[in-house]
C-alpha atoms as a PDB file:
ATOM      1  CA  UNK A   1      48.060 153.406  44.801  1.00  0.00           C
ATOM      2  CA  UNK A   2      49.778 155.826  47.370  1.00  0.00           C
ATOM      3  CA  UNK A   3      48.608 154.010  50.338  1.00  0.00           C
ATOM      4  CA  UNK A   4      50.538 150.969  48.885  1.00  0.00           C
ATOM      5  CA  UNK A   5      53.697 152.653  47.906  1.00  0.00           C
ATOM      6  CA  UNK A   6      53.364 154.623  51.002  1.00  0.00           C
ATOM      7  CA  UNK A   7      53.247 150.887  52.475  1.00  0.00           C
ATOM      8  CA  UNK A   8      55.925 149.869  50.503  1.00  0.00           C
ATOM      9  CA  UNK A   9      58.492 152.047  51.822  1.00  0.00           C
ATOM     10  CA  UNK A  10      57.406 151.470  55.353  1.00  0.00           C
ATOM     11  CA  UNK A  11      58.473 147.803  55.186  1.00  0.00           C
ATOM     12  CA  UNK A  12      61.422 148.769  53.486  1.00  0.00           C
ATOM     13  CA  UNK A  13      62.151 151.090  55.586  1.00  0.00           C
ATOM     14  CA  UNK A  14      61.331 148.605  58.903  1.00  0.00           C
ATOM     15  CA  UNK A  15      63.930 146.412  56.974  1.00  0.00           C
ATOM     16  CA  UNK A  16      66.724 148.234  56.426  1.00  0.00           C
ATOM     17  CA  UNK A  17      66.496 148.975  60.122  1.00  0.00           C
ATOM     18  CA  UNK A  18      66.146 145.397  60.862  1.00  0.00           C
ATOM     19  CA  UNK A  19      69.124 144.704  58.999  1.00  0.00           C
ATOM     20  CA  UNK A  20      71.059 146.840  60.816  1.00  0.00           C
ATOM     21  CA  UNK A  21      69.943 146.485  64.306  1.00  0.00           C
ATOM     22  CA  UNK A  22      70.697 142.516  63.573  1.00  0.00           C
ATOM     23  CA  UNK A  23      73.877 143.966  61.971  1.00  0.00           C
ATOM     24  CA  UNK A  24      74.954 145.455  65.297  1.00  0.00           C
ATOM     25  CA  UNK A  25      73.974 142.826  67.552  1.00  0.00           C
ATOM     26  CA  UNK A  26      76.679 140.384  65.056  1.00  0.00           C
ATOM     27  CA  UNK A  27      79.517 142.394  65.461  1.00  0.00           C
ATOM     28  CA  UNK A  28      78.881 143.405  68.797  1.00  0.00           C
ATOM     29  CA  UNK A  29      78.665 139.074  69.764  1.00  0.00           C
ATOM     30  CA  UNK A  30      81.574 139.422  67.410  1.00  0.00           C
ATOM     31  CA  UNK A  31      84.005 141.319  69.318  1.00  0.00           C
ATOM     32  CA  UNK A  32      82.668 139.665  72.621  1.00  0.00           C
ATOM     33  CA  UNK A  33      83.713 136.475  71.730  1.00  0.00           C
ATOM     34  CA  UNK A  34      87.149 137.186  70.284  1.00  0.00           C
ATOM     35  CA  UNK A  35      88.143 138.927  73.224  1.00  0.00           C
ATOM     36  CA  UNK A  36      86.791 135.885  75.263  1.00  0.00           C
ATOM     37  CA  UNK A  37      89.003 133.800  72.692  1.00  0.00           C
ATOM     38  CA  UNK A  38      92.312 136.351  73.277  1.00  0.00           C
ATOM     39  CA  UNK A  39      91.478 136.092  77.016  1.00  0.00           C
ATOM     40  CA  UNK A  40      91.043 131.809  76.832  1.00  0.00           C
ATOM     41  CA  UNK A  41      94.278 131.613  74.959  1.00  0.00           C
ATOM     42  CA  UNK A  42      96.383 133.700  77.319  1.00  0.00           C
ATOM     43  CA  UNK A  43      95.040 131.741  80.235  1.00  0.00           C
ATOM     44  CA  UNK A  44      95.748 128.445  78.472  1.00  0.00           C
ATOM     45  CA  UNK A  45      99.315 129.576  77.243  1.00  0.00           C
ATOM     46  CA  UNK A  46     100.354 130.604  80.909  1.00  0.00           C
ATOM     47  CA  UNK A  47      98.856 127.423  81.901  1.00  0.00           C
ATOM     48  CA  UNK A  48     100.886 125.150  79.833  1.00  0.00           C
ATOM     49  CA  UNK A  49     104.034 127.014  80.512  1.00  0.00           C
ATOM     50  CA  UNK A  50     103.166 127.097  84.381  1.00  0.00           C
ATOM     51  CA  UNK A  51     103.038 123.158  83.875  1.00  0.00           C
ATOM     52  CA  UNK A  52     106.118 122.986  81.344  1.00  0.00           C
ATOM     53  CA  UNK A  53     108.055 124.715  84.535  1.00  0.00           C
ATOM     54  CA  UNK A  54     106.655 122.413  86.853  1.00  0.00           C
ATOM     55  CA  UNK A  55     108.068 119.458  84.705  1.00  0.00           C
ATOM     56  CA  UNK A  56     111.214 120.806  84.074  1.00  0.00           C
ATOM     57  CA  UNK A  57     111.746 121.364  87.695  1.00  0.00           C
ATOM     58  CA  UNK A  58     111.094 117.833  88.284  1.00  0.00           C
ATOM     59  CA  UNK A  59     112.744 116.384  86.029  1.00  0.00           C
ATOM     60  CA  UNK A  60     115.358 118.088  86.980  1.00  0.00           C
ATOM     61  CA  UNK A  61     115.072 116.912  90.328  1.00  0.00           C
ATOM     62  CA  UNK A  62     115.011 113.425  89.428  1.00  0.00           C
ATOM     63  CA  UNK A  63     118.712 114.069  87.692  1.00  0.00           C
ATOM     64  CA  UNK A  64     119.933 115.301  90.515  1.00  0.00           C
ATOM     65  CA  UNK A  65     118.585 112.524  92.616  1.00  0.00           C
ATOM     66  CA  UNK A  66     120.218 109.891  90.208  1.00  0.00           C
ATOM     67  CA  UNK A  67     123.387 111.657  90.129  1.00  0.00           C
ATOM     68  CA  UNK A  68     123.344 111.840  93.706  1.00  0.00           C
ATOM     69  CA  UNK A  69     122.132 108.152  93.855  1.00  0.00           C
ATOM     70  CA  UNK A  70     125.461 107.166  91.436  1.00  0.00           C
ATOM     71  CA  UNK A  71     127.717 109.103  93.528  1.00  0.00           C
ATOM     72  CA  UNK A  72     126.572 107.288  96.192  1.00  0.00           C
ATOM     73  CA  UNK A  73     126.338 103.523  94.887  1.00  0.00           C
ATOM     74  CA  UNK A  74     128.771 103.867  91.997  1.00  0.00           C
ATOM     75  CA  UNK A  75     131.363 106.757  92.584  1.00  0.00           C
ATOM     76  CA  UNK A  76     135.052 106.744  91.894  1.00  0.00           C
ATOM     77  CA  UNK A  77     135.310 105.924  95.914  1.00  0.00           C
ATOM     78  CA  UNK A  78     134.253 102.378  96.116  1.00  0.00           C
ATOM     79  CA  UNK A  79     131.692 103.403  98.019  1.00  0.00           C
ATOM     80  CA  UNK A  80     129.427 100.894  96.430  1.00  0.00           C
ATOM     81  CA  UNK A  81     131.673  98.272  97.170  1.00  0.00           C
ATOM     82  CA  UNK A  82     131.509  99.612 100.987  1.00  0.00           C
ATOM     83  CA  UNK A  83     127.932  99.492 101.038  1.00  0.00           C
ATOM     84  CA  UNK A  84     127.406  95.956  99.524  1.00  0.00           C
ATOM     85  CA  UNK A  85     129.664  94.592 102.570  1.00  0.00           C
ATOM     86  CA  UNK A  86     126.897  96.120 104.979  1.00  0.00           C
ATOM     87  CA  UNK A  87     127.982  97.242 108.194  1.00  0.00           C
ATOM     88  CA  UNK A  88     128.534  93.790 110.188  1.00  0.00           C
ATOM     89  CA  UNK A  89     130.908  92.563 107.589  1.00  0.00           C
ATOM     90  CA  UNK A  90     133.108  95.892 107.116  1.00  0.00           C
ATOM     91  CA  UNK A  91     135.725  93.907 108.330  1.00  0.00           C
ATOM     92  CA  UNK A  92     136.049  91.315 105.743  1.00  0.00           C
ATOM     93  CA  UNK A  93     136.189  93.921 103.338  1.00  0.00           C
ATOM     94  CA  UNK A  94     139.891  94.913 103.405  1.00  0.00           C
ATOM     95  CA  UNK A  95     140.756  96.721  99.967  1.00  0.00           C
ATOM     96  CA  UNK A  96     138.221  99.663  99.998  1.00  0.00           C
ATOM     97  CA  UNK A  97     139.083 103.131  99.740  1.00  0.00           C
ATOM     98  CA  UNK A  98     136.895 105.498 102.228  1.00  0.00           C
ATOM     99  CA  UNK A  99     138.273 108.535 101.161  1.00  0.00           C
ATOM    100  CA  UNK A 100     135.211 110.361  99.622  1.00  0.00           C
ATOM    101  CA  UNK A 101     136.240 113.216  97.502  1.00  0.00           C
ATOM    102  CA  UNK A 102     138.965 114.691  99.802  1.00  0.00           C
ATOM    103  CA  UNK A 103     141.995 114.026  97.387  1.00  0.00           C
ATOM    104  CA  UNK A 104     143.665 111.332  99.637  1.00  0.00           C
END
C-alpha cells in the first residue's frame, strides 16, 4: 500500500509540474504575441497615415492644378476667349482684354 501511495504522489507531483511548466510556456507565447500585435499595429497605423499624407498631398495637387487650369482657360481676363482664337487668328479677335492680373 505505500509503494502505491508513494506512486500516487509521484504522478501528482509530475503533474502539478506539468501544469505549470505548460503554464509558463502559455503566458510566455502570451506576451510574445501581444507585443508582436502592439508592434503590427503601430507599423500598420504609421502606414495608413504615411498613405493618408500621400493622398492628401495629391489631392491637393490636383486642386491646385485645376485652379491653375481655370485661371488659365476661364479667368476674369478673357484669357479663354484668347486662347480659343489660337494664335493665327489673334487678329480677328478684337474685343479681348490681355491684361492678366495687373489691375489695368
Amino acid at each position: 500500500m505505500k509503494k502505491l501511495d508513494q506512486q500516487y504522489k509521484e504522478r501528482i507531483r509530475n503533474a502539478e509540474l506539468f501544469l505549470q511548466l505548460e503554464t509558463d510556456q502559455v503566458e510566455k507565447n502570451y506576451v510574445k504575441e501581444k507585443k508582436a500585435a502592439a508592434k503590427e499595429f503601430e507599423d500598420k497605423k504609421i502606414e495608413l497615415k504615411e498613405n493618408l499624407i500621400a493622398e492628401l498631398e495629391e489631392k491637393k495637387k490636383m486642386i491646385e492644378n485645376e485652379k491653375l487650369t481655370m485661371e488659365l482657360t476661364g479667368g476674369k481676363n478673357g484669357l479663354f476667349k484668347f486662347l480659343q482664337c489660337g494664335i493665327k487668328t489673334v487678329e480677328k479677335c478684337h474685343n479681348i482684354d490681355l491684361t492678366i492680373g495687373t489691375g489695368f
